[in-house]
N, C-alpha and C. Protein backbone atom coordinates (compact mmCIF):
# COMPACT_ATOMS: atom_id res chain seq x y z
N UNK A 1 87.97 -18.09 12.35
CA UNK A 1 86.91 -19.08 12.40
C UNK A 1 86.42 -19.36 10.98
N UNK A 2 86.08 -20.69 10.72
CA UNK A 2 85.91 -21.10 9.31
C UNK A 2 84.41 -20.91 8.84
N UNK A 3 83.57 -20.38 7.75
CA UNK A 3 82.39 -20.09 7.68
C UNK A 3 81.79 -21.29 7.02
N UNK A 4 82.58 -22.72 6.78
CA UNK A 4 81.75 -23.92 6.39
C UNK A 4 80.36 -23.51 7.43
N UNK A 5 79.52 -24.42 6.82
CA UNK A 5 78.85 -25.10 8.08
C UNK A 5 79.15 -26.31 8.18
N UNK A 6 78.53 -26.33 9.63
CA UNK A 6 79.09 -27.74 10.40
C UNK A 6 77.67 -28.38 10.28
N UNK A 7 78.08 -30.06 10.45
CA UNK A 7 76.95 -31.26 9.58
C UNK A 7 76.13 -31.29 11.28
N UNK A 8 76.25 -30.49 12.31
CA UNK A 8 74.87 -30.49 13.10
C UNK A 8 74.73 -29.26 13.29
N UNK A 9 74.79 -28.55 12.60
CA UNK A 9 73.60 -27.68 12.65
C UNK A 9 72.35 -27.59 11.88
N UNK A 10 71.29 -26.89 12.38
CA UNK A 10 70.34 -27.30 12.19
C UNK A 10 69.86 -26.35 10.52
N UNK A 11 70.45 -26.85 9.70
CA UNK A 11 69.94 -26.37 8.36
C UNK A 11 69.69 -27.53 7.60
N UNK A 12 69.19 -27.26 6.65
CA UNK A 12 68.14 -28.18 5.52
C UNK A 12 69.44 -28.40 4.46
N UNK A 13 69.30 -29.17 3.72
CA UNK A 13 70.34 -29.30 2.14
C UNK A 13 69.66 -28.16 1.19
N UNK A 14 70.11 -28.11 0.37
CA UNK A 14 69.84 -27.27 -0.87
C UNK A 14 70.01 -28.04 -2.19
N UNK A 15 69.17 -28.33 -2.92
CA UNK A 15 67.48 -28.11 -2.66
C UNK A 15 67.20 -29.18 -1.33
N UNK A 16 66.00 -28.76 -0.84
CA UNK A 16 65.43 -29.16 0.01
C UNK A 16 64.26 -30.73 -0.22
N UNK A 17 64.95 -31.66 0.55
CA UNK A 17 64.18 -33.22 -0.22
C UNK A 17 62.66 -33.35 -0.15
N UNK A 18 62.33 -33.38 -1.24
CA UNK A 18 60.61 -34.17 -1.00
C UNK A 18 60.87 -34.98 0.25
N UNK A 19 60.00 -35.60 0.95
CA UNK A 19 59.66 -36.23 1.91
C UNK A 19 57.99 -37.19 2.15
N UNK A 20 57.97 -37.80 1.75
CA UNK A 20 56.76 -38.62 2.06
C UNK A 20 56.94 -39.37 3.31
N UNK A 21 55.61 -38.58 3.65
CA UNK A 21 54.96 -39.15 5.35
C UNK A 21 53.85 -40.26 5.28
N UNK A 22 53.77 -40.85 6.48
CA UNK A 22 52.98 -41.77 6.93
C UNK A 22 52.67 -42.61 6.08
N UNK A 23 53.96 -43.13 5.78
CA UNK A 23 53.69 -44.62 4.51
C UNK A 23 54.14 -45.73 5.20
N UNK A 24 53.26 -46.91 4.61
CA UNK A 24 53.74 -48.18 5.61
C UNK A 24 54.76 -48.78 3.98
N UNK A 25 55.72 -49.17 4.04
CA UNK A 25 56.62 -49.43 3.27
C UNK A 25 57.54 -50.33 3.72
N UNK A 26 57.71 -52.07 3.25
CA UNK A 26 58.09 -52.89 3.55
C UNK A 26 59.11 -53.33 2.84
N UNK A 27 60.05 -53.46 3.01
CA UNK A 27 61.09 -54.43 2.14
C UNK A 27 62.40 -54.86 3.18
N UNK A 28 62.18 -56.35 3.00
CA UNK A 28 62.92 -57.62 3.69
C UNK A 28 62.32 -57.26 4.92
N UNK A 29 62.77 -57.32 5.98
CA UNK A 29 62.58 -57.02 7.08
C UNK A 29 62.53 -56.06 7.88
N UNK A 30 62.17 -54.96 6.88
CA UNK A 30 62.33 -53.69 7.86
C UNK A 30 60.69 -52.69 7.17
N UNK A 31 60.59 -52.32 8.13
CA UNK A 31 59.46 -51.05 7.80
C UNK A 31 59.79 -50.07 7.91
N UNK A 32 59.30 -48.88 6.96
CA UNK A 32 59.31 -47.88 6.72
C UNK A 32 58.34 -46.71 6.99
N UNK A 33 57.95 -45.71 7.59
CA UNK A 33 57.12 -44.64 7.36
C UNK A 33 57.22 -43.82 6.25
N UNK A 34 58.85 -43.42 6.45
CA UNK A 34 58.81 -41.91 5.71
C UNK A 34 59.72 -42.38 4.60
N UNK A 35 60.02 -41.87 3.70
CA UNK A 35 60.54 -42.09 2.04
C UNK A 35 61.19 -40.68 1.66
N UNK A 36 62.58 -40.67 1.52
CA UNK A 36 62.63 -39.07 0.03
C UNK A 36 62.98 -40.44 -1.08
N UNK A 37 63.14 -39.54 -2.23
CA UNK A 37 64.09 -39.79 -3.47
C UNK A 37 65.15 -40.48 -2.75
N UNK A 38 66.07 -40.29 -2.11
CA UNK A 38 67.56 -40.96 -2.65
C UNK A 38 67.50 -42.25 -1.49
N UNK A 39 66.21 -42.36 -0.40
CA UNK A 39 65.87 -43.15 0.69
C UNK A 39 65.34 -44.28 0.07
N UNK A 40 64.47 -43.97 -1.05
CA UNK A 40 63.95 -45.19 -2.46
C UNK A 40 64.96 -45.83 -2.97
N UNK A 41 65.58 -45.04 -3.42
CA UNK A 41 66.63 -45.15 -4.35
C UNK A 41 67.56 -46.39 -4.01
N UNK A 42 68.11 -46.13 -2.47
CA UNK A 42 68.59 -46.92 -1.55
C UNK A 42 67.76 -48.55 -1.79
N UNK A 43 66.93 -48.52 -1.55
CA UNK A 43 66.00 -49.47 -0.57
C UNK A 43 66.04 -50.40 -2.08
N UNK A 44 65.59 -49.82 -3.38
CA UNK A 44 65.27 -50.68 -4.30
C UNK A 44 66.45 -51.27 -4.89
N UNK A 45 67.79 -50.48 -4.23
CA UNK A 45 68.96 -51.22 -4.27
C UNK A 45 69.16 -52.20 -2.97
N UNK A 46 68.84 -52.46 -2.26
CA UNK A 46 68.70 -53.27 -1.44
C UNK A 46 68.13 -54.41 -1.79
N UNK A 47 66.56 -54.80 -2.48
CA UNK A 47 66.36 -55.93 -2.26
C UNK A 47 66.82 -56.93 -3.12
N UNK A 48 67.46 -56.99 -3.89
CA UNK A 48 68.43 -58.16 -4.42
C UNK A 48 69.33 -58.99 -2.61
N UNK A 49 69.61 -57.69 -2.32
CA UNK A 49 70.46 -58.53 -1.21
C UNK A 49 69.59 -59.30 0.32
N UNK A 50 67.92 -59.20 -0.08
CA UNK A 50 67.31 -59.63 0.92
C UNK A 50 66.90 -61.20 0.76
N UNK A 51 67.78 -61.82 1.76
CA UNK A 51 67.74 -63.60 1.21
C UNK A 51 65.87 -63.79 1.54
N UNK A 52 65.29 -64.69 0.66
CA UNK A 52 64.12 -65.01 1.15
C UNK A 52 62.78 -63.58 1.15
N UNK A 53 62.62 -62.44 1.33
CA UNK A 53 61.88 -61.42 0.93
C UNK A 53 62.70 -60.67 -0.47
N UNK A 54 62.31 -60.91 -1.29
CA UNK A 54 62.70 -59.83 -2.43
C UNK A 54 61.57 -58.88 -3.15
N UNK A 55 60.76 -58.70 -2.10
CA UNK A 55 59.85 -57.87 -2.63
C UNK A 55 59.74 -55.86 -1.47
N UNK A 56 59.33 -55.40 -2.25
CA UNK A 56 59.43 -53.62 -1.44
C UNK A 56 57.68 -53.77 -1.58
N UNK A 57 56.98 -53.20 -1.21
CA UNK A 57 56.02 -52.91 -0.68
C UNK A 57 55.38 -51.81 -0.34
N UNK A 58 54.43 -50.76 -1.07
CA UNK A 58 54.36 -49.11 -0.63
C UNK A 58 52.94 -49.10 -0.47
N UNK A 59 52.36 -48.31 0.38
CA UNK A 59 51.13 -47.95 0.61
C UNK A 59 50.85 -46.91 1.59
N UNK A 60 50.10 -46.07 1.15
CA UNK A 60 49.90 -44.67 2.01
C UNK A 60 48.45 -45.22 3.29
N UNK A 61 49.25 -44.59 4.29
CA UNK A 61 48.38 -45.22 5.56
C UNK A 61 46.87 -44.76 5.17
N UNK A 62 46.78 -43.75 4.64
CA UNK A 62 45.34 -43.17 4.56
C UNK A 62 44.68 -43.56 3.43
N UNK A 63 44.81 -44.23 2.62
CA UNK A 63 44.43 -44.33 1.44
C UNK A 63 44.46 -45.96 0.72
N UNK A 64 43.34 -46.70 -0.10
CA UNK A 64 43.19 -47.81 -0.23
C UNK A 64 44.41 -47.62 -0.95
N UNK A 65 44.89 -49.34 -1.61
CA UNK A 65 45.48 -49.55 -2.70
C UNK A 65 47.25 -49.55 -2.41
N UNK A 66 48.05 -50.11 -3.00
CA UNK A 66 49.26 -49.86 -2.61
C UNK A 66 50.23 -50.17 -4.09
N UNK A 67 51.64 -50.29 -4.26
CA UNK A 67 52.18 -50.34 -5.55
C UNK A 67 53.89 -51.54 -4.67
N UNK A 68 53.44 -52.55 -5.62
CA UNK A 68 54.97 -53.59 -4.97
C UNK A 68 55.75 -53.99 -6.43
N UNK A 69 57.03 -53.99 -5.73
CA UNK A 69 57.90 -55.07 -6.62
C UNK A 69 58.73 -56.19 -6.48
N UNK A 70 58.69 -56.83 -6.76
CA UNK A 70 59.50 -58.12 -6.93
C UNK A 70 60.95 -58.29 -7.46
N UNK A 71 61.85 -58.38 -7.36
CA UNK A 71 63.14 -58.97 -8.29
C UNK A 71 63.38 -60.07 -8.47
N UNK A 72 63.26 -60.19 -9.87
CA UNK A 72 62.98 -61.85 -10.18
C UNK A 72 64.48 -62.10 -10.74
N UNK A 73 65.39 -61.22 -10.78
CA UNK A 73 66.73 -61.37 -11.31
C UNK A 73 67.31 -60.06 -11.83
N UNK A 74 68.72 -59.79 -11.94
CA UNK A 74 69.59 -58.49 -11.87
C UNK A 74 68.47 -57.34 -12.76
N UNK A 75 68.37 -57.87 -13.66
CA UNK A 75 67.47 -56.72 -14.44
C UNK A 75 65.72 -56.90 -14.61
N UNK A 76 65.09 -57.93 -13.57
CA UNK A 76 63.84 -58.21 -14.23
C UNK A 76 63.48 -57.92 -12.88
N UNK A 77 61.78 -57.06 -13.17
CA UNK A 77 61.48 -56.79 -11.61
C UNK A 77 60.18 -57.12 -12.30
N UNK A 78 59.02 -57.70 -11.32
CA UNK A 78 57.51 -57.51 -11.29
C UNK A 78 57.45 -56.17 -10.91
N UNK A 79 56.29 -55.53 -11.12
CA UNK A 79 55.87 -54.53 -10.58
C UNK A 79 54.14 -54.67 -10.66
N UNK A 80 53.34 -54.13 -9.42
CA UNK A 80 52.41 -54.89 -9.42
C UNK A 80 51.38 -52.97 -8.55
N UNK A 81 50.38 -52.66 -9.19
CA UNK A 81 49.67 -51.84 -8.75
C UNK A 81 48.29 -52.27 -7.82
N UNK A 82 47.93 -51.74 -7.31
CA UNK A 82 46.64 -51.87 -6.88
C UNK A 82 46.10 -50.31 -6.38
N UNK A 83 44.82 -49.55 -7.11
CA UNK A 83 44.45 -48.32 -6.77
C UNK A 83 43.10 -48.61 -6.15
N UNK A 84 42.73 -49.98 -6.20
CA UNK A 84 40.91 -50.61 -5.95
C UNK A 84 41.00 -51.86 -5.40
N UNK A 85 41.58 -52.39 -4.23
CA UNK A 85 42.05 -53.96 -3.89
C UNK A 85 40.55 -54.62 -4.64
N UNK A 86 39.94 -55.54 -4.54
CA UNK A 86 41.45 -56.29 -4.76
C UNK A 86 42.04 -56.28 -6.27
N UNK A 87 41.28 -55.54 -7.61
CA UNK A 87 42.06 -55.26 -8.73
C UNK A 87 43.69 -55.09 -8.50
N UNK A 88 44.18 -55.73 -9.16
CA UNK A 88 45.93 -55.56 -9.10
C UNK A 88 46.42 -55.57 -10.94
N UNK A 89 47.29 -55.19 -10.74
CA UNK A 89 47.43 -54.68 -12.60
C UNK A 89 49.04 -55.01 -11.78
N UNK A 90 49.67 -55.48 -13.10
CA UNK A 90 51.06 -55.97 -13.09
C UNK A 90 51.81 -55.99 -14.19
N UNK A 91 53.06 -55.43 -14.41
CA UNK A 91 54.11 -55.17 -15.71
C UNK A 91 54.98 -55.71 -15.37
N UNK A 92 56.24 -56.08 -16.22
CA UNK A 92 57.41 -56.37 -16.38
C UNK A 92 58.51 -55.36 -16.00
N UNK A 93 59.48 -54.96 -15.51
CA UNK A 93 60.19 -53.52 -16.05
C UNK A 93 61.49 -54.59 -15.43
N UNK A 94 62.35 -54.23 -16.61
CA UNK A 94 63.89 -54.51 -16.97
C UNK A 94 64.45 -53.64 -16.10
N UNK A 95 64.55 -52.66 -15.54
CA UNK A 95 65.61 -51.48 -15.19
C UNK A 95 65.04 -50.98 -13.78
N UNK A 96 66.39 -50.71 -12.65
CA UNK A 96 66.22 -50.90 -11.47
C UNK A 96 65.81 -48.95 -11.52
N UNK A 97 66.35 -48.46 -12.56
CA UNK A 97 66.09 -46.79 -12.48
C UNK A 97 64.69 -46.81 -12.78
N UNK A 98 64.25 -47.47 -13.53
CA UNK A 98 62.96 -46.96 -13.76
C UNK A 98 61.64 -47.56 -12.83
N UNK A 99 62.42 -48.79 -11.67
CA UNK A 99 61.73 -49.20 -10.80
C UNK A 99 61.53 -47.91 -9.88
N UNK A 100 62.49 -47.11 -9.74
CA UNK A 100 62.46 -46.30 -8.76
C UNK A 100 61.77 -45.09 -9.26
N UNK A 101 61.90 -44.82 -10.60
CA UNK A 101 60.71 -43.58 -11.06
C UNK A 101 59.38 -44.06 -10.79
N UNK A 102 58.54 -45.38 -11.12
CA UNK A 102 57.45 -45.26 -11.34
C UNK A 102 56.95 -45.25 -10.19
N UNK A 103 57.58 -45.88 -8.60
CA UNK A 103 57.37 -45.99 -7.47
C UNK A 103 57.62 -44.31 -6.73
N UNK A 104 58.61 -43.79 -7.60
CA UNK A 104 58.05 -42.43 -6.88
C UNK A 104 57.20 -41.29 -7.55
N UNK A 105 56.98 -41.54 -8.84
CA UNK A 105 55.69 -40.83 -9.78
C UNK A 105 54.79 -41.60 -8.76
N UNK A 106 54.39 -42.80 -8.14
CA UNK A 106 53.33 -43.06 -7.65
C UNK A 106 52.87 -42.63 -6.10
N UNK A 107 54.13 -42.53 -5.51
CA UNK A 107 54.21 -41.61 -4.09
C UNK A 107 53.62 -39.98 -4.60
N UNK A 108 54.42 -39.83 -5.39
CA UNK A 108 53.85 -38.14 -5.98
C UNK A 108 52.51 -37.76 -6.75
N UNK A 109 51.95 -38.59 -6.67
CA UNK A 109 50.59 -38.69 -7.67
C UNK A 109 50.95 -38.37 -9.11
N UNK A 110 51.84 -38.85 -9.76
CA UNK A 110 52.17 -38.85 -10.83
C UNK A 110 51.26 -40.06 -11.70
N UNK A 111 49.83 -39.66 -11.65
CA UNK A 111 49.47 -41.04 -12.64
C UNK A 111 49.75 -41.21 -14.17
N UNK A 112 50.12 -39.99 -14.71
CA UNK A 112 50.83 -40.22 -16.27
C UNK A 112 51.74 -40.97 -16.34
N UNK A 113 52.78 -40.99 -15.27
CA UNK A 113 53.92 -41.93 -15.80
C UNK A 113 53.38 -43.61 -15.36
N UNK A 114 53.14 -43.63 -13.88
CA UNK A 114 52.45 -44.79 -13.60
C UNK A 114 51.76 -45.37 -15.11
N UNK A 115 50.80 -44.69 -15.26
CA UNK A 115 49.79 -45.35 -16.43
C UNK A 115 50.73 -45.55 -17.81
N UNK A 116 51.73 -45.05 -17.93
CA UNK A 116 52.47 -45.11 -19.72
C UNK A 116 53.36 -46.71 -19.65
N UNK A 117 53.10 -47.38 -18.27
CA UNK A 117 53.58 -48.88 -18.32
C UNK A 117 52.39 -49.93 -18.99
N UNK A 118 52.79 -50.79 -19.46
CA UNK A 118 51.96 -51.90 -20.31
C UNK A 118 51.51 -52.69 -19.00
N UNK A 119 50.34 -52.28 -18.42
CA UNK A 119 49.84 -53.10 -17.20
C UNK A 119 48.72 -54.08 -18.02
N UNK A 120 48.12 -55.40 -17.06
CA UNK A 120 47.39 -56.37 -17.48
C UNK A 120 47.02 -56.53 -16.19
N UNK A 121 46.02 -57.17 -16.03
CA UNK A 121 45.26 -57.94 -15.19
C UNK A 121 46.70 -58.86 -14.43
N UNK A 122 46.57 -58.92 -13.13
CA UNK A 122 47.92 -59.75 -12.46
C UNK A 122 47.64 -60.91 -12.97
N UNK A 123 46.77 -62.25 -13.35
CA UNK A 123 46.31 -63.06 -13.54
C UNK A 123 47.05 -63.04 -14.84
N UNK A 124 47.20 -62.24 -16.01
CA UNK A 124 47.68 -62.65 -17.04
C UNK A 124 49.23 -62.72 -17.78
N UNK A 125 50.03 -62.10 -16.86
CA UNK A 125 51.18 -61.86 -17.37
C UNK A 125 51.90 -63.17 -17.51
């Protein structure tokens, strides 16, 4: 008998994934609750291919404020905060990797990295 394990049994991966619960998380047409790392990762590769919604959408059910992005073309994304509706603060970011860090520094309460982006008033960019 072979000592693999087999893909239903009931064990975890190694390391074991972050997991964010009870998030309402929108992009194209589908909603989201729950989020890891490589479930983001996915999704922000996705919305280029969503005709008509090209925006992702994150916000924790319990808590004001939410964090979205836009793809305005292969390398240009809006990215748009809100921690106080209706204040919204909004940057530029070139790179689909670093769309996906600051959106999950912001799931993780990572406000150092969040904050080291050149945000403005949404009104001014």
């Amino acid at each position: 008998m072979s000592s693999d394990p087999r893909p239903n049994e009931d064990r975890l991966p190694d390391p074991v994934p972050v997991v964010h619960r009870n998030l309402d998380v929108r992009v194209g047409g589908w909603e989201l609750t729950t989020l890891t790392r490589d479930h983001l990762e996915y999704w922000v590769g996705c919305i280029p291919a969503q005709h008509g919604n090209t925006f992702m959408v994150v916000s924790r059910q319990d808590q004001p404020g939410f964090i979205q992005t836009y793809r305005n073309g292969p390398n240009n994304y809006d990215l748009e905060l809100s921690t106080a509706p209706p204040e919204i603060g909004r940057t530029v970011v070139g790179d689909e990797a670093q769309i996906v860090e600051v959106l999950w520094a912001w799931l993780e309460g990572d406000s150092a990295t969040v904050a080291a982006l050149d945000w403005e008033p949404a009104g001014q960019l």
